[in-house]
Structures are given as structure tokens and as C-alpha cells.
N, C-alpha and C. Protein backbone atom coordinates (compact mmCIF):
# COMPACT_ATOMS: atom_id res chain seq x y z
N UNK A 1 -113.57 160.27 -69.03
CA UNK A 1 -114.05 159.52 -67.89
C UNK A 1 -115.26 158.70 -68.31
N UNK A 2 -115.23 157.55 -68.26
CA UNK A 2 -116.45 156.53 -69.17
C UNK A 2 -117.33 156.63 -67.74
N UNK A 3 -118.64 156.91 -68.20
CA UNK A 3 -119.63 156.75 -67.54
C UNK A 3 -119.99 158.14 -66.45
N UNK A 4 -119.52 158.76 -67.17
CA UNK A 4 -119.32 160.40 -66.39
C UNK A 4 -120.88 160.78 -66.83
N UNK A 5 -121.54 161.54 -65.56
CA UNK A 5 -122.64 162.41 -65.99
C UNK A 5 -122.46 163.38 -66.31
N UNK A 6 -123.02 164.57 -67.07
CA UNK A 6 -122.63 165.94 -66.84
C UNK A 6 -124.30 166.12 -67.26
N UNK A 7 -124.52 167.45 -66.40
CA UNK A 7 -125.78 167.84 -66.42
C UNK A 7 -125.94 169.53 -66.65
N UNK A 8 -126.41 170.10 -67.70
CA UNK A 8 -126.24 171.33 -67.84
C UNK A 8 -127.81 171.78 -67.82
N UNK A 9 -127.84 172.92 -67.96
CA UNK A 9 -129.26 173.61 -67.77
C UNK A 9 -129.40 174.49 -68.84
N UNK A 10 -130.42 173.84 -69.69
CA UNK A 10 -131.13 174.28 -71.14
C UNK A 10 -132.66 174.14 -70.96
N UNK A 11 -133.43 175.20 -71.90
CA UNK A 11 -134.79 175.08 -71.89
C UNK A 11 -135.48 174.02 -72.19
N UNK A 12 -134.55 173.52 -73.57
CA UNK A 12 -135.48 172.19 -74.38
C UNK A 12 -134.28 171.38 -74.91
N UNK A 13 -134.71 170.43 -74.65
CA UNK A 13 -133.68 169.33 -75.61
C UNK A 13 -133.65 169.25 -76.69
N UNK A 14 -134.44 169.94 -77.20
CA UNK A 14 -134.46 170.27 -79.13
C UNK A 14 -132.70 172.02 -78.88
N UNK A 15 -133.18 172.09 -78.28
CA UNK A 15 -132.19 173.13 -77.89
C UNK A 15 -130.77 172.61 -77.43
N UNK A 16 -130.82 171.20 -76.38
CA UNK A 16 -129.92 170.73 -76.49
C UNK A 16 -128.88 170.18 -77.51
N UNK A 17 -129.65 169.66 -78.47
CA UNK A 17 -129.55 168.62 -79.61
C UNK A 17 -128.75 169.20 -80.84
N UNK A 18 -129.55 171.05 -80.54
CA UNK A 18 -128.95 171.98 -81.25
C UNK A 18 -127.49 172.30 -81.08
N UNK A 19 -127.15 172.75 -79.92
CA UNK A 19 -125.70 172.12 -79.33
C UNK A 19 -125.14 171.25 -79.61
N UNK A 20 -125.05 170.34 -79.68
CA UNK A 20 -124.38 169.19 -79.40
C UNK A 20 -124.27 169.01 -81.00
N UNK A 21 -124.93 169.31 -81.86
CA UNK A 21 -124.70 169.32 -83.51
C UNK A 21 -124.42 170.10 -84.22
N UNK A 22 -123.82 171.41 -83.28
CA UNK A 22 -123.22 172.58 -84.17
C UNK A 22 -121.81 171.94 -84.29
N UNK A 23 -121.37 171.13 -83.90
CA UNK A 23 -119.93 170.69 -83.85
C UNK A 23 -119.76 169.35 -84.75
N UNK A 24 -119.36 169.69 -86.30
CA UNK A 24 -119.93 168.28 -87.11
C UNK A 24 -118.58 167.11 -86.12
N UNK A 25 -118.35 167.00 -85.22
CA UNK A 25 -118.02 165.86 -84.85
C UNK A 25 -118.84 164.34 -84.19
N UNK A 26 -119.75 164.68 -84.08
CA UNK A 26 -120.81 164.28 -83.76
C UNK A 26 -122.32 163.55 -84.70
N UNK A 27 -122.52 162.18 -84.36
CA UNK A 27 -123.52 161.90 -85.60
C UNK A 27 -124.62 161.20 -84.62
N UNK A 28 -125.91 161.21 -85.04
CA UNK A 28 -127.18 161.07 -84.47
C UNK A 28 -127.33 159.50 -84.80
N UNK A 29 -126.90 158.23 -83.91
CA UNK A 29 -126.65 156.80 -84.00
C UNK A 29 -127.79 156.42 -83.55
N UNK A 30 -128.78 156.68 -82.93
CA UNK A 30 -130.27 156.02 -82.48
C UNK A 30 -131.08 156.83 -82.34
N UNK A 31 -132.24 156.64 -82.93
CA UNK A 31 -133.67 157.91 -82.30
C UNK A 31 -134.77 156.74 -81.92
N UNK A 32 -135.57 156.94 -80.75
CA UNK A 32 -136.00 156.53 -80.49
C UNK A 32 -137.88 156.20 -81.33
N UNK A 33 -138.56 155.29 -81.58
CA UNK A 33 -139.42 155.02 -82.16
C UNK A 33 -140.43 156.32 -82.22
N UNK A 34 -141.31 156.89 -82.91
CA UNK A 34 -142.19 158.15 -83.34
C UNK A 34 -143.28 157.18 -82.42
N UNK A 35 -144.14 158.39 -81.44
CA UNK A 35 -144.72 158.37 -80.74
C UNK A 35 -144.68 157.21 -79.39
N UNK A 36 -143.68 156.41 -79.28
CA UNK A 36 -142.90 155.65 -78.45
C UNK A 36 -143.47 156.31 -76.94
N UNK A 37 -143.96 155.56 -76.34
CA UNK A 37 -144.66 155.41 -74.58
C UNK A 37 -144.32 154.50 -74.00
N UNK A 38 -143.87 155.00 -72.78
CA UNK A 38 -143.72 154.68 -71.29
C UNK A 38 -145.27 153.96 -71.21
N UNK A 39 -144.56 152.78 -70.25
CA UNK A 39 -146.07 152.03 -69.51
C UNK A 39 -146.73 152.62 -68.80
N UNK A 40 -146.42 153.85 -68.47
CA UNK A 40 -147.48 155.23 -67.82
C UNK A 40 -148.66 156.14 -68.74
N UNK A 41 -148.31 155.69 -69.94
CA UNK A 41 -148.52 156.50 -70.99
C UNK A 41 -147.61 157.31 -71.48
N UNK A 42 -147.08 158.13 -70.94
CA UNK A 42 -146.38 159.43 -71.19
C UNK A 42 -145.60 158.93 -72.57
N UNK A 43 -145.40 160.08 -73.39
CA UNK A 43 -144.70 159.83 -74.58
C UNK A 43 -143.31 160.09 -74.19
N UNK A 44 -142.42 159.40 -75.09
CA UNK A 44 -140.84 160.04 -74.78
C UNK A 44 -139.65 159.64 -75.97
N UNK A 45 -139.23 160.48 -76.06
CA UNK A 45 -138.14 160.54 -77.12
C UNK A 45 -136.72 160.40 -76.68
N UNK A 46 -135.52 159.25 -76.91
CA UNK A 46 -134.19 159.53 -76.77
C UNK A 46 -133.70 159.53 -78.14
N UNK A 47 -132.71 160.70 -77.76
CA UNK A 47 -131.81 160.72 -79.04
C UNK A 47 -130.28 160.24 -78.92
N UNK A 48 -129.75 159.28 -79.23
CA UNK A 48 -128.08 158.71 -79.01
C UNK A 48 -127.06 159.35 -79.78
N UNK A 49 -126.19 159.75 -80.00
CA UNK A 49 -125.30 160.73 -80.60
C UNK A 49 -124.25 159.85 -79.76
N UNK A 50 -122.74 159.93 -80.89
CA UNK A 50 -121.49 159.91 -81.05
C UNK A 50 -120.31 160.21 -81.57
N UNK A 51 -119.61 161.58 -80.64
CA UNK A 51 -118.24 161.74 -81.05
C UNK A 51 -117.48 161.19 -82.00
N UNK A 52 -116.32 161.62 -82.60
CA UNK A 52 -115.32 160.40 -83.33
C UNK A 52 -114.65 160.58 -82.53
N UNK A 53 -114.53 161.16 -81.31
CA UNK A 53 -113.34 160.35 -80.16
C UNK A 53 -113.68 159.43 -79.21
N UNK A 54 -114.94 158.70 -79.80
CA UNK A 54 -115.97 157.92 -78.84
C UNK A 54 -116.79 158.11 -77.60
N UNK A 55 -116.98 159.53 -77.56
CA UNK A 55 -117.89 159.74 -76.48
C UNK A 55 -119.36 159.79 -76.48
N UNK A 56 -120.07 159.04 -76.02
CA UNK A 56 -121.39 158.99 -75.87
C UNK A 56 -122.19 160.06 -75.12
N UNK A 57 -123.48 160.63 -76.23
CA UNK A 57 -124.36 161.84 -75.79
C UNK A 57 -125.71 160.87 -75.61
N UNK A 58 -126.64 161.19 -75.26
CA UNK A 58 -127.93 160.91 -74.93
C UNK A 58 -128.99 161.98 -74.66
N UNK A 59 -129.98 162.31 -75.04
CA UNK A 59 -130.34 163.53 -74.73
C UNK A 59 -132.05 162.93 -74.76
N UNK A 60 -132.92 163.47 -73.92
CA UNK A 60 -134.31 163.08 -73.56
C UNK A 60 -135.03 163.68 -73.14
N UNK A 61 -136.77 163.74 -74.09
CA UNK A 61 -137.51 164.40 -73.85
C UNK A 61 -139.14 163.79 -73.29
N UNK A 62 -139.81 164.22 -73.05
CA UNK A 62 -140.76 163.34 -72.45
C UNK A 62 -142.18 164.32 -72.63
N UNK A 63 -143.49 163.83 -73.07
CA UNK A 63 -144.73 164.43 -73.93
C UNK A 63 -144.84 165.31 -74.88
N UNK A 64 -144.98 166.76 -75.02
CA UNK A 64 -145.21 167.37 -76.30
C UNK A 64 -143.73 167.82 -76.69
N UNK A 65 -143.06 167.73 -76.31
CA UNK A 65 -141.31 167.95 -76.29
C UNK A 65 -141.05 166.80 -76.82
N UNK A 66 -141.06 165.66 -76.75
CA UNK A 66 -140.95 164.10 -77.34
C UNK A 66 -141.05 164.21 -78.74
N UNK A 67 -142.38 164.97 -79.54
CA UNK A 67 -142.77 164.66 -80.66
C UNK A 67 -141.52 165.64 -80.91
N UNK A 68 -141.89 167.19 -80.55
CA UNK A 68 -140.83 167.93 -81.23
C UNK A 68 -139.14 167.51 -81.44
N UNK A 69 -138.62 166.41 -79.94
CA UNK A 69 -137.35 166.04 -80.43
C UNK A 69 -137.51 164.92 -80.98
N UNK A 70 -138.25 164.40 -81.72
CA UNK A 70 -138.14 163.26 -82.43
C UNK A 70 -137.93 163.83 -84.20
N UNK A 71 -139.07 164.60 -84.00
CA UNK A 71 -138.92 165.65 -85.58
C UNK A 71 -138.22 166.47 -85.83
N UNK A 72 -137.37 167.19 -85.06
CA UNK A 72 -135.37 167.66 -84.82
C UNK A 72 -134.53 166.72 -84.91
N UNK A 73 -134.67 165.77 -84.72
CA UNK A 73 -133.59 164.56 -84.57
C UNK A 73 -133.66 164.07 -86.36
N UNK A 74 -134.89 163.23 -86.66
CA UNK A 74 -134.99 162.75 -87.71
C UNK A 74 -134.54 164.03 -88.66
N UNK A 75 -135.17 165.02 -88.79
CA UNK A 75 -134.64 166.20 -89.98
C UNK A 75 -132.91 166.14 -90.10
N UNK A 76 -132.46 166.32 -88.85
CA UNK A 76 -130.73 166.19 -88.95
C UNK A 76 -130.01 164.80 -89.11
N UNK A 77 -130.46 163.90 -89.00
CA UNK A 77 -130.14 162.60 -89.25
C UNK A 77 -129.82 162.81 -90.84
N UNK A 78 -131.17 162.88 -90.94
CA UNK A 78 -131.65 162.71 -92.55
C UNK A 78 -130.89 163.68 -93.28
N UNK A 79 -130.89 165.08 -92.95
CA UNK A 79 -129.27 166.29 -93.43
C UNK A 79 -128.15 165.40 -93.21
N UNK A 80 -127.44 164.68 -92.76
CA UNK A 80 -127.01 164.49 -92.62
C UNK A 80 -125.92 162.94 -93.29
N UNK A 81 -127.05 162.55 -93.83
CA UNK A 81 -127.30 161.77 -94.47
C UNK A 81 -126.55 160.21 -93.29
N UNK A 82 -127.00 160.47 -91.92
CA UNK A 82 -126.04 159.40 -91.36
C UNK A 82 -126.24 157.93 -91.87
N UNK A 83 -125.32 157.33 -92.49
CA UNK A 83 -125.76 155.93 -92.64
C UNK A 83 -125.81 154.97 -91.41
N UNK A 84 -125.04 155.04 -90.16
CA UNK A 84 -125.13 154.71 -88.92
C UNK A 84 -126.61 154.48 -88.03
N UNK A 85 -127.59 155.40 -88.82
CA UNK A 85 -128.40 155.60 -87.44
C UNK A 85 -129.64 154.68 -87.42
N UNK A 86 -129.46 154.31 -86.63
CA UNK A 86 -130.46 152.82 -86.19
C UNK A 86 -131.99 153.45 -85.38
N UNK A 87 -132.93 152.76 -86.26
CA UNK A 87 -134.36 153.30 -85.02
C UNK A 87 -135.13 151.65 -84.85
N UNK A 88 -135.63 150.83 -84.04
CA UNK A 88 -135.87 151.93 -82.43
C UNK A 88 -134.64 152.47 -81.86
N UNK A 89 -134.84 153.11 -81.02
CA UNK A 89 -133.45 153.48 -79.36
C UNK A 89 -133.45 152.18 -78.87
């Protein structure tokens, strides 16, 4: 279903991220810029991920959770060796 939400209930999106990459079908296609702010200030991190059956993940964190999923994201990118993954988000 394109454009489907699904919303599950996890502690941290570093926890999410963890999920969503135990399944090597899946590769980390955008991380959002290191220390990257909202015109509020607030810091915030997206991470873009894609299926090979083309389904789009997105996963987002916002202040001291931001840095930590930015430095989870980049470590598995980089394992990973994705040549795909584009920064900024």
C-alpha cells in the first residue's frame, strides 16, 4: 500500500533502526546532516532506508536521541559498505 503509515511502539529509534536492519534486505539510502536543527533549535536526525521490494522506511529522532541516531546510522551505513547512501536527508 504506497503511502501507508504504520506506527509501532519502541523506546528509541536507535532501537528502531536496530529492527529494521536485522533483516539484510534493507539499506540505509539517506542520513540526515550531523548536528542538523530545526528553526526552533531542536536537533534532529532522519534516517531513509530501502527494501529491495521497494518499500520505503523513515525513522526519526529529535535532541540527545538525534546525535545517538545519527552515530547508529552512520556506523551501519559504513558496515555496510552502502554505496547508495546520500547525506544531507
Amino acid at each position: 500500500m504506497k503511502g501507508r503509515t504504520i506506527r509501532l511502539a519502541y523506546s528509541s529509534s536507535t532501537e528502531v533502526l536496530g529492527q529494521l536492519m536485522r533483516f539484510k534486505d534493507k539499506n540505509i539510502v539517506k542520513i540526515s546532516p550531523k548536528n542538523y536543527t530545526l528553526n526552533n533549535g531542536v536537533e534532529c536526525c532522519c534516517v531513509g532506508l530501502k527494501s529491495n521490494d521497494g518499500i520505503d522506511f523513515s525513522v526519526q529522532a529529535y535532541g540527545k536521541e538525534a546525535r545517538q541516531l545519527h552515530e547508529q546510522a552512520t556506523m551501519m551505513a559504513t558496515k555496510s559498505n552502502n554505496a547508495s547512501l546520500t547525506i544531507p536527508y
